[in-house]
C-alpha atoms as a PDB file:
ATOM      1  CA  UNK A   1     -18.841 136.571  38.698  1.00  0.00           C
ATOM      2  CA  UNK A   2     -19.066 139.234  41.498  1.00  0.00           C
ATOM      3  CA  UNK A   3     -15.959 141.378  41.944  1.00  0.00           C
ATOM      4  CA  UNK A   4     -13.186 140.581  44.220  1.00  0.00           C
ATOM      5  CA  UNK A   5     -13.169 141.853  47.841  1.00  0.00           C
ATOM      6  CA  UNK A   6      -9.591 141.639  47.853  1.00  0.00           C
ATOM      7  CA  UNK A   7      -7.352 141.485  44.158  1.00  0.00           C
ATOM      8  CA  UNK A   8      -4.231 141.096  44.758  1.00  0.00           C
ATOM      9  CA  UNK A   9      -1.540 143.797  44.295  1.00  0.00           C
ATOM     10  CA  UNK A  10      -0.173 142.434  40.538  1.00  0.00           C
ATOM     11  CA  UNK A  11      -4.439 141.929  39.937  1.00  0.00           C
ATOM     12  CA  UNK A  12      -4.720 146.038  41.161  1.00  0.00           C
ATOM     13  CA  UNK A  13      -1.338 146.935  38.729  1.00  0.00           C
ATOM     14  CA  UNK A  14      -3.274 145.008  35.757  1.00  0.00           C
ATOM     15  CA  UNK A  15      -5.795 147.581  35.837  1.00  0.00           C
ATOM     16  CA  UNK A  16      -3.970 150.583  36.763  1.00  0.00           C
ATOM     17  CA  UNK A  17      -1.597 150.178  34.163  1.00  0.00           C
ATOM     18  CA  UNK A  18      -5.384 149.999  31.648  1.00  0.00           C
ATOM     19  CA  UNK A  19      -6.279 152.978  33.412  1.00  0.00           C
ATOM     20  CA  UNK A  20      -3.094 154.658  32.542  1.00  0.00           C
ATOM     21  CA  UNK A  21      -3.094 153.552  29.117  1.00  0.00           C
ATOM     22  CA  UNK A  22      -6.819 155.102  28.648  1.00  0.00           C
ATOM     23  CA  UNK A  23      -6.112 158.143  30.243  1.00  0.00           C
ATOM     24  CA  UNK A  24      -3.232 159.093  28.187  1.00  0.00           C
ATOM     25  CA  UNK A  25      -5.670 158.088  25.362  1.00  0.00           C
ATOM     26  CA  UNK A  26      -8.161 160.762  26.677  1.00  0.00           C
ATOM     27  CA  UNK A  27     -10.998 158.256  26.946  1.00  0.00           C
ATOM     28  CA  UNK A  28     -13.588 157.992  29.538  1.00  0.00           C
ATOM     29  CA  UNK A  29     -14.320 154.869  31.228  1.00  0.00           C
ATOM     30  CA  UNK A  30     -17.864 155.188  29.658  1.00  0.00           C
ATOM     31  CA  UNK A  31     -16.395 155.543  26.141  1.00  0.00           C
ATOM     32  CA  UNK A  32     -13.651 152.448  27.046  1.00  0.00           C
ATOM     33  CA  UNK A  33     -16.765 150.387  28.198  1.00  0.00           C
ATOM     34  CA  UNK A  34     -18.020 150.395  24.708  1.00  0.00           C
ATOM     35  CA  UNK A  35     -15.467 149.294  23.199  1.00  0.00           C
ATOM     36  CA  UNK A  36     -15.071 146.157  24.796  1.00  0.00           C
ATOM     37  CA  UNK A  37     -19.307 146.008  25.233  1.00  0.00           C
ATOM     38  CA  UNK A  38     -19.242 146.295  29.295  1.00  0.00           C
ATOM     39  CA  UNK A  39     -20.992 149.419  31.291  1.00  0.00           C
ATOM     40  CA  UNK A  40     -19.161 151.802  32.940  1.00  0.00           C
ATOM     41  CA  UNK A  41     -19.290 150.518  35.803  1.00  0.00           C
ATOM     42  CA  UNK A  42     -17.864 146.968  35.385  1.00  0.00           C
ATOM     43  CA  UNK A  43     -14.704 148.675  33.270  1.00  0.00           C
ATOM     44  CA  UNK A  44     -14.109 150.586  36.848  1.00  0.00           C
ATOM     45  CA  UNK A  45     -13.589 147.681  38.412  1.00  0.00           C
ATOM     46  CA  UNK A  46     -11.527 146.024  35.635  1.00  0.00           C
ATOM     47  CA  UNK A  47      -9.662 149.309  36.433  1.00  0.00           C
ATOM     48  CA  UNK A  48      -9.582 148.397  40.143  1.00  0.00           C
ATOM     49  CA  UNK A  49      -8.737 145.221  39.599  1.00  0.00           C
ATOM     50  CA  UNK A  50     -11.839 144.145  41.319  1.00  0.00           C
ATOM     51  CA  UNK A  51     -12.725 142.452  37.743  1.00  0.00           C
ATOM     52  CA  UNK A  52     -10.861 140.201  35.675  1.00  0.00           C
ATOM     53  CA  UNK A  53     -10.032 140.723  32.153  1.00  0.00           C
ATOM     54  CA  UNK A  54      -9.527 138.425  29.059  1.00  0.00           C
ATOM     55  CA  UNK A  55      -6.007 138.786  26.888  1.00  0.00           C
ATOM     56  CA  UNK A  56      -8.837 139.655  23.503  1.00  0.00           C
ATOM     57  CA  UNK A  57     -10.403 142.160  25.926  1.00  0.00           C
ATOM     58  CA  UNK A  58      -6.660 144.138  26.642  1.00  0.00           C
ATOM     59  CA  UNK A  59      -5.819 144.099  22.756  1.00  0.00           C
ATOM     60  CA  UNK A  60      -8.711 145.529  21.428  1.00  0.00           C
ATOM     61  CA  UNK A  61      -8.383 148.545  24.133  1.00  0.00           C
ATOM     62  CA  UNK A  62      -4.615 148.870  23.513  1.00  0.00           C
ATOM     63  CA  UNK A  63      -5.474 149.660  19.687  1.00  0.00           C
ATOM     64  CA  UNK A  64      -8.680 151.851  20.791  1.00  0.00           C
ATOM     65  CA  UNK A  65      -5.875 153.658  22.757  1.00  0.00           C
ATOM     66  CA  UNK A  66      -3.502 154.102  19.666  1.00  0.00           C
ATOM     67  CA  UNK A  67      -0.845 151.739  22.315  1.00  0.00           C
ATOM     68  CA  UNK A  68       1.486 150.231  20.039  1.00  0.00           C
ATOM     69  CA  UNK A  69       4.082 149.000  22.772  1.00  0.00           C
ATOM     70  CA  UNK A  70       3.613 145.433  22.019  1.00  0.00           C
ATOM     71  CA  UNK A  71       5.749 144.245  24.398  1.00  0.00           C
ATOM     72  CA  UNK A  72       3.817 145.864  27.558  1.00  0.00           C
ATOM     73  CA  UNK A  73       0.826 144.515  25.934  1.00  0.00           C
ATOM     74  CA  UNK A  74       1.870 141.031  25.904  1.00  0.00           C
ATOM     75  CA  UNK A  75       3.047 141.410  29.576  1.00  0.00           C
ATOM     76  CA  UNK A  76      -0.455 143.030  30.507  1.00  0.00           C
ATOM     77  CA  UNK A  77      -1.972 139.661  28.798  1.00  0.00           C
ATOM     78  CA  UNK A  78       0.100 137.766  30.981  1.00  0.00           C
ATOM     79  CA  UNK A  79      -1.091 139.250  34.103  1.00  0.00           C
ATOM     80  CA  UNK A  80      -4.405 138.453  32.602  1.00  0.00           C
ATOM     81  CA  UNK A  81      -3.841 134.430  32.039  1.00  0.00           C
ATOM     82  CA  UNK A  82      -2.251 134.374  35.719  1.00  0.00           C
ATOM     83  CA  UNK A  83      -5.056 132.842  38.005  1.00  0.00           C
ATOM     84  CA  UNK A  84      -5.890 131.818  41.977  1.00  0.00           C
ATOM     85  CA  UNK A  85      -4.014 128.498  42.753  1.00  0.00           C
ATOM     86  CA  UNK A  86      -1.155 128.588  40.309  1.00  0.00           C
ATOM     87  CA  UNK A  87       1.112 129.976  42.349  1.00  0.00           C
ATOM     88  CA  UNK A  88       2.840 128.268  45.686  1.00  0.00           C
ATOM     89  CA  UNK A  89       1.788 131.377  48.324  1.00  0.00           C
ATOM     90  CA  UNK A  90      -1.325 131.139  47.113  1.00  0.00           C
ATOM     91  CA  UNK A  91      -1.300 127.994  49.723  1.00  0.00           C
ATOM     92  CA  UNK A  92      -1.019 130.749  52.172  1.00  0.00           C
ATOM     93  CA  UNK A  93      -4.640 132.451  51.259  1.00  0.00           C
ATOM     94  CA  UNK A  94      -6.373 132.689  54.287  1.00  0.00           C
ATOM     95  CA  UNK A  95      -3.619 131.782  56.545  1.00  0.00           C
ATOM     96  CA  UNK A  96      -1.190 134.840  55.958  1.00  0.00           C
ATOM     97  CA  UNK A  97      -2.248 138.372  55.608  1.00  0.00           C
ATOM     98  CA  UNK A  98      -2.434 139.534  51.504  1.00  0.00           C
ATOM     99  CA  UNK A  99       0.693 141.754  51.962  1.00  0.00           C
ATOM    100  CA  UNK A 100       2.774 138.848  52.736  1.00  0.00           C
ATOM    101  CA  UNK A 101       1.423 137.148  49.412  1.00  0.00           C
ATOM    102  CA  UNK A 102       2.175 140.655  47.576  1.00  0.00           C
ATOM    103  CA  UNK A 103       5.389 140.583  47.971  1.00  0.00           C
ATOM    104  CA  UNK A 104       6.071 136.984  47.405  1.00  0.00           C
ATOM    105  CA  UNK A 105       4.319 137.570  43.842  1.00  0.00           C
ATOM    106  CA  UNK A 106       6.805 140.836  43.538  1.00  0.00           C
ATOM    107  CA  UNK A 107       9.700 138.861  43.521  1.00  0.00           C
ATOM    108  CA  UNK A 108       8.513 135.621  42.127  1.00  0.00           C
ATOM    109  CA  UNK A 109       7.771 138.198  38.312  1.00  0.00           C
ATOM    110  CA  UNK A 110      10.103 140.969  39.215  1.00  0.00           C
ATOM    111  CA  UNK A 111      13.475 140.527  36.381  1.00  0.00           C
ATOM    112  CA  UNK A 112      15.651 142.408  38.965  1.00  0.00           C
ATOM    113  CA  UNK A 113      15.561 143.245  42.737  1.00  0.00           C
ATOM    114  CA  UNK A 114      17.087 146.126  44.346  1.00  0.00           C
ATOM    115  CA  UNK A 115      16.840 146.386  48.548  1.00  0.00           C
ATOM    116  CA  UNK A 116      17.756 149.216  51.092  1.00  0.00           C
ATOM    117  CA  UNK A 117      17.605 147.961  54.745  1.00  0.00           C
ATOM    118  CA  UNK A 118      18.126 149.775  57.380  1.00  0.00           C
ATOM    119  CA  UNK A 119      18.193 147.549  60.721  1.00  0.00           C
ATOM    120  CA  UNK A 120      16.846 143.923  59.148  1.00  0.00           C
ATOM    121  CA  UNK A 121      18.429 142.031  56.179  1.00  0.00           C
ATOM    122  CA  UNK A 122      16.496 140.742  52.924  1.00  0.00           C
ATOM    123  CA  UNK A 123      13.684 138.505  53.778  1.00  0.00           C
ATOM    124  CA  UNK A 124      15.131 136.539  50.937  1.00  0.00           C
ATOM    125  CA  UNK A 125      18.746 136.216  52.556  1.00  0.00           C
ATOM    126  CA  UNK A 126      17.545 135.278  56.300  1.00  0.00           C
ATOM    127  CA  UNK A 127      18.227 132.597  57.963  1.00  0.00           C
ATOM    128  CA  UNK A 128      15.271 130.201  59.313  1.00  0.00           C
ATOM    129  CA  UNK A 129      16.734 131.278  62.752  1.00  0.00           C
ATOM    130  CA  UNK A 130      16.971 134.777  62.079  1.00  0.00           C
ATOM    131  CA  UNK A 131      13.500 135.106  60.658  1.00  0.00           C
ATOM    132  CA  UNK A 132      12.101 133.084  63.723  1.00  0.00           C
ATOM    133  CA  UNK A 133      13.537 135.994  66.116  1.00  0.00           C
ATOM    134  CA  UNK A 134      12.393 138.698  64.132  1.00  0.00           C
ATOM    135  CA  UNK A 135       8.296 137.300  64.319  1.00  0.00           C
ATOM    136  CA  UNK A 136       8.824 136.387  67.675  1.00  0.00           C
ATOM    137  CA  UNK A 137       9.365 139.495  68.776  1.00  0.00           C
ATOM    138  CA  UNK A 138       6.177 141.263  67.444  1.00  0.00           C
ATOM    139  CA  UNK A 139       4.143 142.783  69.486  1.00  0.00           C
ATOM    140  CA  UNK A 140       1.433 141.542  70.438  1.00  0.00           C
ATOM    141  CA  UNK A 141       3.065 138.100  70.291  1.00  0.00           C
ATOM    142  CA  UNK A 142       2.170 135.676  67.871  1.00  0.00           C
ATOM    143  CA  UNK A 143      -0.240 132.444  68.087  1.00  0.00           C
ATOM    144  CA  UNK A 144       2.518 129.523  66.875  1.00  0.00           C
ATOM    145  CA  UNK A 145       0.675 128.083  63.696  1.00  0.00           C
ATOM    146  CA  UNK A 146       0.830 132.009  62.791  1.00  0.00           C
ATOM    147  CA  UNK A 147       4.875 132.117  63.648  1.00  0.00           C
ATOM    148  CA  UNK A 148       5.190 129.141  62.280  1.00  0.00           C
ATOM    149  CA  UNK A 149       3.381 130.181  58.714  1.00  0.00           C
ATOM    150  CA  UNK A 150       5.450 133.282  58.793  1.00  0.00           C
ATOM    151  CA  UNK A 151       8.610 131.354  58.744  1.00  0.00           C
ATOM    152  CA  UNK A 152       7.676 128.998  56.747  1.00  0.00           C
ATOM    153  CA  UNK A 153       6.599 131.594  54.091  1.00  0.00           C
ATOM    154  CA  UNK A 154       9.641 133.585  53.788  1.00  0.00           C
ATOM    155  CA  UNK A 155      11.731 130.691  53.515  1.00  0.00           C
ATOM    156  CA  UNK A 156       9.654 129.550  50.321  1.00  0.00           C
ATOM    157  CA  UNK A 157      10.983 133.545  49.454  1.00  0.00           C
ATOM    158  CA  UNK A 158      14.097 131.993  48.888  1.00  0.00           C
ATOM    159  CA  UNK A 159      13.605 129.901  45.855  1.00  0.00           C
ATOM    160  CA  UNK A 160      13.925 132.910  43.527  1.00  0.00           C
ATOM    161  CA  UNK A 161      17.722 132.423  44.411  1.00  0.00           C
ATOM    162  CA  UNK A 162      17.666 128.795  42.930  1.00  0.00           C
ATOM    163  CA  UNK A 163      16.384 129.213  39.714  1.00  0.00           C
ATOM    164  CA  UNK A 164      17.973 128.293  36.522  1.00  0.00           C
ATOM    165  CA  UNK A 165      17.810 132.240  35.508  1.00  0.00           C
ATOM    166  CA  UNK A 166      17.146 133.702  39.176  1.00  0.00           C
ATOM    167  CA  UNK A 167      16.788 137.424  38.991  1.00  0.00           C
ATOM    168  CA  UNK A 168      19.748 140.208  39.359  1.00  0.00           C
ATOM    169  CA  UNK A 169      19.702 140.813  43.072  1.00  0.00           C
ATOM    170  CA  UNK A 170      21.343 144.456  44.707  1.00  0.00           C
ATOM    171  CA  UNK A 171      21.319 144.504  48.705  1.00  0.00           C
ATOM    172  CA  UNK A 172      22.475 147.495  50.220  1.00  0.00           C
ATOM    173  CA  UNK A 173      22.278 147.047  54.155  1.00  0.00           C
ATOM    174  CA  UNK A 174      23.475 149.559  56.925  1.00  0.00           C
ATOM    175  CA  UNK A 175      25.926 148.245  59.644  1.00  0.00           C
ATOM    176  CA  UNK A 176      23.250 149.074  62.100  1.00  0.00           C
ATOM    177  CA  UNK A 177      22.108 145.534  60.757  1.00  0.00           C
ATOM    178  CA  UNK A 178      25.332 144.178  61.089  1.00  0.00           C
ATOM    179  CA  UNK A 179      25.196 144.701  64.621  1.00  0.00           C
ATOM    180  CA  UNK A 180      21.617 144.244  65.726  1.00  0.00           C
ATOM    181  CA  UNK A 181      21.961 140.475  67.736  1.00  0.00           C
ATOM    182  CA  UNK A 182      18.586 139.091  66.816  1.00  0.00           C
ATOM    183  CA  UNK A 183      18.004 136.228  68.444  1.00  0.00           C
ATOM    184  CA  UNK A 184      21.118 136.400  70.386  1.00  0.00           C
ATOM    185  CA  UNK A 185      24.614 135.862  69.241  1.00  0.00           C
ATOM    186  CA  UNK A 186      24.580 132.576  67.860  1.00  0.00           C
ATOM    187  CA  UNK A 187      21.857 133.233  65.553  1.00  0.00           C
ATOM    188  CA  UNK A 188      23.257 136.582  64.357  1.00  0.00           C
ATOM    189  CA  UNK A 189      26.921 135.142  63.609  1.00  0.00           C
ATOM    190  CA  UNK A 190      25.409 132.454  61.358  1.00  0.00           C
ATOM    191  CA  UNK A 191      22.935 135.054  59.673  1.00  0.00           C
ATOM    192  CA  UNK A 192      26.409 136.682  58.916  1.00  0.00           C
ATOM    193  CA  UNK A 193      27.924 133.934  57.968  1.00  0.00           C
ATOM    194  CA  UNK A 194      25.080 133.060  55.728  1.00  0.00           C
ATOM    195  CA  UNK A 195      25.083 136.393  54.230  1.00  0.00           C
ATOM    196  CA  UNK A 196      29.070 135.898  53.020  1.00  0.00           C
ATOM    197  CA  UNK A 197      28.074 132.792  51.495  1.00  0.00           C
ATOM    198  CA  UNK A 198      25.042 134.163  50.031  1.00  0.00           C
ATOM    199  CA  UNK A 199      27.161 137.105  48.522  1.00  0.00           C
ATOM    200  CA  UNK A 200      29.083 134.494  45.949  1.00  0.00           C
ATOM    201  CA  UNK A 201      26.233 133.081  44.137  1.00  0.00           C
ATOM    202  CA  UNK A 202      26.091 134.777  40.383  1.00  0.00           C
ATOM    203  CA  UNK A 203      24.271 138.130  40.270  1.00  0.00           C
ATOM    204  CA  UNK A 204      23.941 138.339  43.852  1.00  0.00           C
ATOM    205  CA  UNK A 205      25.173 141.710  45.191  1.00  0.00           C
ATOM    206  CA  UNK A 206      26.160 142.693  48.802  1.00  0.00           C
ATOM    207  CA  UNK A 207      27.183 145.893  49.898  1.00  0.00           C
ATOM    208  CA  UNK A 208      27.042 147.567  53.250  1.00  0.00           C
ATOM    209  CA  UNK A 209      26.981 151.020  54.140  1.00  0.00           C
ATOM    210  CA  UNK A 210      29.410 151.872  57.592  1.00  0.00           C
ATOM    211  CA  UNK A 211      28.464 153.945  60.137  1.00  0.00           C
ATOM    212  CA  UNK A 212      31.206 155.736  58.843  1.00  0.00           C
ATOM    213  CA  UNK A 213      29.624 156.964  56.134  1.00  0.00           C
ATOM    214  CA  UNK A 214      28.809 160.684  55.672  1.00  0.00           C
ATOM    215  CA  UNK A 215      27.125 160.846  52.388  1.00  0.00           C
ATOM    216  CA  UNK A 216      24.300 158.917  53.193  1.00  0.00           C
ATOM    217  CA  UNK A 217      21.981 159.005  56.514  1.00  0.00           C
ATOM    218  CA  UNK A 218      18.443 158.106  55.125  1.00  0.00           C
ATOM    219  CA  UNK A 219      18.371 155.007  57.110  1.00  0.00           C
ATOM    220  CA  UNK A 220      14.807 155.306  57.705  1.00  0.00           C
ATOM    221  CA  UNK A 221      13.283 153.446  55.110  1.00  0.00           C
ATOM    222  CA  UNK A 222      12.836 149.734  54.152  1.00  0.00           C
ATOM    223  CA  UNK A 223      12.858 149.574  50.529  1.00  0.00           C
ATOM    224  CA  UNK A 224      12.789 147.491  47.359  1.00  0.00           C
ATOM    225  CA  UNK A 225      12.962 148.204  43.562  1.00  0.00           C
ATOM    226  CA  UNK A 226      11.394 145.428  41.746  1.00  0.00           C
ATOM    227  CA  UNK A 227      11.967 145.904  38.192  1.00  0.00           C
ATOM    228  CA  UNK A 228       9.369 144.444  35.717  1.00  0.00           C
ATOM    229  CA  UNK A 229       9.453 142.702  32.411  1.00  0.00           C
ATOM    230  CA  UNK A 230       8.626 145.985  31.399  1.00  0.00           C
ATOM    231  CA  UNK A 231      10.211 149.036  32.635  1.00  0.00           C
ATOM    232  CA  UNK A 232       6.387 150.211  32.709  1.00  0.00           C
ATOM    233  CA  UNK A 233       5.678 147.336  35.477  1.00  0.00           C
ATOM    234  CA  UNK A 234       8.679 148.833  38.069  1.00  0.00           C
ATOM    235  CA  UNK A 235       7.118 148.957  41.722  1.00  0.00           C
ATOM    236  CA  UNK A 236       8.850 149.788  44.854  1.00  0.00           C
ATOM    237  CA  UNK A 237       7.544 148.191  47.713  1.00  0.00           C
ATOM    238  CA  UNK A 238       8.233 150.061  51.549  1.00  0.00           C
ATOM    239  CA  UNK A 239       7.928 148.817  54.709  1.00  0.00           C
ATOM    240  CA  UNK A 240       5.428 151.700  57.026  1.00  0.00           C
ATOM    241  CA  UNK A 241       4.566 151.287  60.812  1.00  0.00           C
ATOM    242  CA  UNK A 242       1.188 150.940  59.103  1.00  0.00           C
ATOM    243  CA  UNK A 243       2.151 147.532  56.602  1.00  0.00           C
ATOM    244  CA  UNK A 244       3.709 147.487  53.587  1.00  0.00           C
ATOM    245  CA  UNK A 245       3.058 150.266  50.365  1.00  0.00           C
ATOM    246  CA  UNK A 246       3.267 149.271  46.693  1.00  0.00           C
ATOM    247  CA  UNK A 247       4.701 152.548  44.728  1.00  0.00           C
ATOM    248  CA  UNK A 248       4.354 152.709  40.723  1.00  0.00           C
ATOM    249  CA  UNK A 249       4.241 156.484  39.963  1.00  0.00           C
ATOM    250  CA  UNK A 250       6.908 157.531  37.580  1.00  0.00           C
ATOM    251  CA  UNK A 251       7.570 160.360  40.318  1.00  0.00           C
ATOM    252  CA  UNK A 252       8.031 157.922  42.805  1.00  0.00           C
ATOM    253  CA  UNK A 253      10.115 155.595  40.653  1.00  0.00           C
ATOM    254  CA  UNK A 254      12.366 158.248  39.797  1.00  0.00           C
ATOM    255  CA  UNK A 255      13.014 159.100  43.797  1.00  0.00           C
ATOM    256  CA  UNK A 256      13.897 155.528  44.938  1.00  0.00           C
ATOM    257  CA  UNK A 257      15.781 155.255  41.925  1.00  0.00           C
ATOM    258  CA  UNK A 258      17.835 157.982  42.924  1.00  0.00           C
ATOM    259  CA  UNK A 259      17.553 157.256  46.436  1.00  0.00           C
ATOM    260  CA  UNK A 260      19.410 153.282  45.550  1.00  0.00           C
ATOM    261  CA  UNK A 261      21.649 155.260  43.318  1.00  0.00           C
ATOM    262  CA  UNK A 262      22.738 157.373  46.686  1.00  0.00           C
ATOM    263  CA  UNK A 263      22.898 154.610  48.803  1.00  0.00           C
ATOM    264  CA  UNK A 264      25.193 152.380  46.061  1.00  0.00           C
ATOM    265  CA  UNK A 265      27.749 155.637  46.170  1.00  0.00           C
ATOM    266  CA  UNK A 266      27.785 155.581  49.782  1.00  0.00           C
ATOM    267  CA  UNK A 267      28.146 151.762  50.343  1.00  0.00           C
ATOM    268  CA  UNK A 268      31.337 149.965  50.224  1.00  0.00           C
ATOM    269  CA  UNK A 269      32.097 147.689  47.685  1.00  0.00           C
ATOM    270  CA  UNK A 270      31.289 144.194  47.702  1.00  0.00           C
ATOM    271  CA  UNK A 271      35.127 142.957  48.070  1.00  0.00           C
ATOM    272  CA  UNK A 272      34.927 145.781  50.789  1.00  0.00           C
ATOM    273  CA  UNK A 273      31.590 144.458  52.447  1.00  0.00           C
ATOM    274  CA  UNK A 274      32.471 140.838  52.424  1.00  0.00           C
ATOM    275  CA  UNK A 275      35.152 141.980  54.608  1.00  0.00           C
ATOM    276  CA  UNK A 276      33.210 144.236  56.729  1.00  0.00           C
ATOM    277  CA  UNK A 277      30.939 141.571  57.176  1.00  0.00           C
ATOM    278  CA  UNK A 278      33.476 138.805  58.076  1.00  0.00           C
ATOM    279  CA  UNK A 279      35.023 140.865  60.876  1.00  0.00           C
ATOM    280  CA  UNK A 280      31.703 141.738  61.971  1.00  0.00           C
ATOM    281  CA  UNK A 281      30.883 137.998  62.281  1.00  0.00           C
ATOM    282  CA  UNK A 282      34.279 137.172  64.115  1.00  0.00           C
ATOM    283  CA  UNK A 283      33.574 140.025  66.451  1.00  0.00           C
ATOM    284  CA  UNK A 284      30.343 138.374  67.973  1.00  0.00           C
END
C-alpha cells in the first residue's frame, strides 16, 4: 500500500508518539526497522504517519523500547485498529478541508475539553444560526454546498454533548463574545440564550471573563485543551490566520495549561456568568 498523501492528525500523533517512545529509547529508525523487519525508510513513515501500523507491530517496539506503560500502549493500539469510514466526518472527506475533520476526531476521543475564546463561542455550543453567520462572512465568500457542509458539520460537533458519558467540558469566553451581534440581534440573543441552557447540562462548564477584568488580557488566542485517554495523548489545538495548529510538546502543554489555569482565575464563576450572560441577552 503506498503511503498516505494526507494522514490525518490522530494518524500523524500515532507515529509521533512511536517516535517519541524510540527516541527516549536511544534507537535509530534503522535499528527500530529491524525489529519489526521493515527498512528504514518505511518505519519513517510509520513515524509520519504516512504508514499504517498493526497493534503486534506497536507491542513488540514498546518492549524493544523497555516501555512498560501498558496503558499508553493499549491506547496507541487503538489508534492503530481505527480506520477510513468508521467514523461520521469521515462523510466529509473530500468535501471539507482535513482540519475541519481534525478537530471533529479531537473531540469525538478527547476524555475532557477545555476552550479559551476570545470573540466566537465553542463550535460545539453554536447555534445553527450563529454558525451560518460566522461562514457567511468569510472572505472570499463561500459557494453554498460549501456553507452549507460547514454548517452542517459543526452541528454533527454537537453530539459529543449527548452521549451517555459525554466528555468534561470547560468554556471560558471573553465578553467581547458576549457582545459581538453575529448575524444580527436576533440570532445573537438566542445564541445567548442557548448558551444558558447549554450551561445546565452535567459537566458542562461556562464561565466568562468581563471586560472588567485586570488579571487577564491574552485575548488573542483561540484555544482548546483536549485531554487524552492518556495524559501522554493531550493536544491543544489553536486557531492561526494561517488554519488551525495541533500542539503536543510537553513545553507547550505546560503553557496552555497554565495559560487555562490564568484565564479560570480571571473568569467569573459559573453562577456569576449565567448571570452575566442573561443580562447580556436581555440587553440586545
Amino acid at each position: 500500500m503506498p503511503p498516505r498523501d494526507n494522514p490525518t492528525a490522530r494518524q500523524a500523533r500515532l507515529g509521533g508518539e512511536l517516535r517519541k517512545l524510540r527516541e527516549r529509547a536511544g534507537m535509530t529508525a534503522r535499528e527500530a526497522a529491524g525489529m519489526i523487519s521493515t527498512d528504514q525508510a518505511k518505519m519513517s513513515n510509520i513515524e509520519a504517519g504516512r504508514v499504517g501500523i498493526s497493534e503486534d507491530r506497536i507491542r513488540r517496539l514498546a518492549t524493544f523500547y523497555a516501555c512498560d506503560d501498558e496503558a499508553l500502549v493499549e491506547a496507541l493500539c487503538a489508534i492503530a485498529r481505527e480506520h477510513r469510514g468508521q467514523y461520521w466526518w469521515d462523510d466529509y472527506r473530500g468535501v471539507l478541508a482535513p482540519g475541519f475533520l481534525n478537530i471533529a476526531e479531537l473531540e469525538h476521543h478527547a476524555t475532557g475539553l477545555r476552550c479559551l475564546q476570545p470573540v466566537t463561542f465553542p463550535g460545539i455550543l453554536q447555534t445553527e444560526e450563529y454558525a451560518h453567520a460566522l461562514f457567511a462572512s468569510v472572505i472570499p465568500k463561500l459557494p453554498d454546498d460549501e456553507l452549507k457542509a460547514r454548517v452542517e458539520h459543526r452541528m454533527k460537533r454537537q453530539d459529543i454533548l449527548e452521549r451517555d458519558a459525554p466528555p468534561k467540558f470547560e468554556a471560558i469566553v471573553h465578553e467581547a463574545a458576549l457582545r459581538m451581534r453575529v448575524g444580527g440581534r436576533k440570532v445573537a440573543r438566542r445564541q445567548l440564550e442557548y448558551l444558558l441552557s447549554a450551561s445546565e447540562r452535567p459537566g458542562l462548564t461556562l464561565r466568562v471573563i468581563p471586560f472588567t477584568s485586570e488579571d487577564f488580557i491574552e485575548v488573542t488566542q483561540t484555544a482548546m485543551y483536549a485531554s487524552g485517554i492518556v495524559p501522554q495523548l493531550d493536544t491543544v489545538h489553536i486557531d492561526t490566520p494561517f488554519g488551525g495548529r495541533f500542539l503536543d510538546a510537553a513545553a507547550d502543554l505546560d503553557r496552555y495549561r497554565t495559560l487555562f489555569s490564568l484565564a479560570e482565575q480571571a473568569a467569573l464563576t459559573p453562577e456569576e456568568s449565567r448571570r452575566f450572560i442573561h443580562h447580556a441577552a436581555k440587553e440586545l
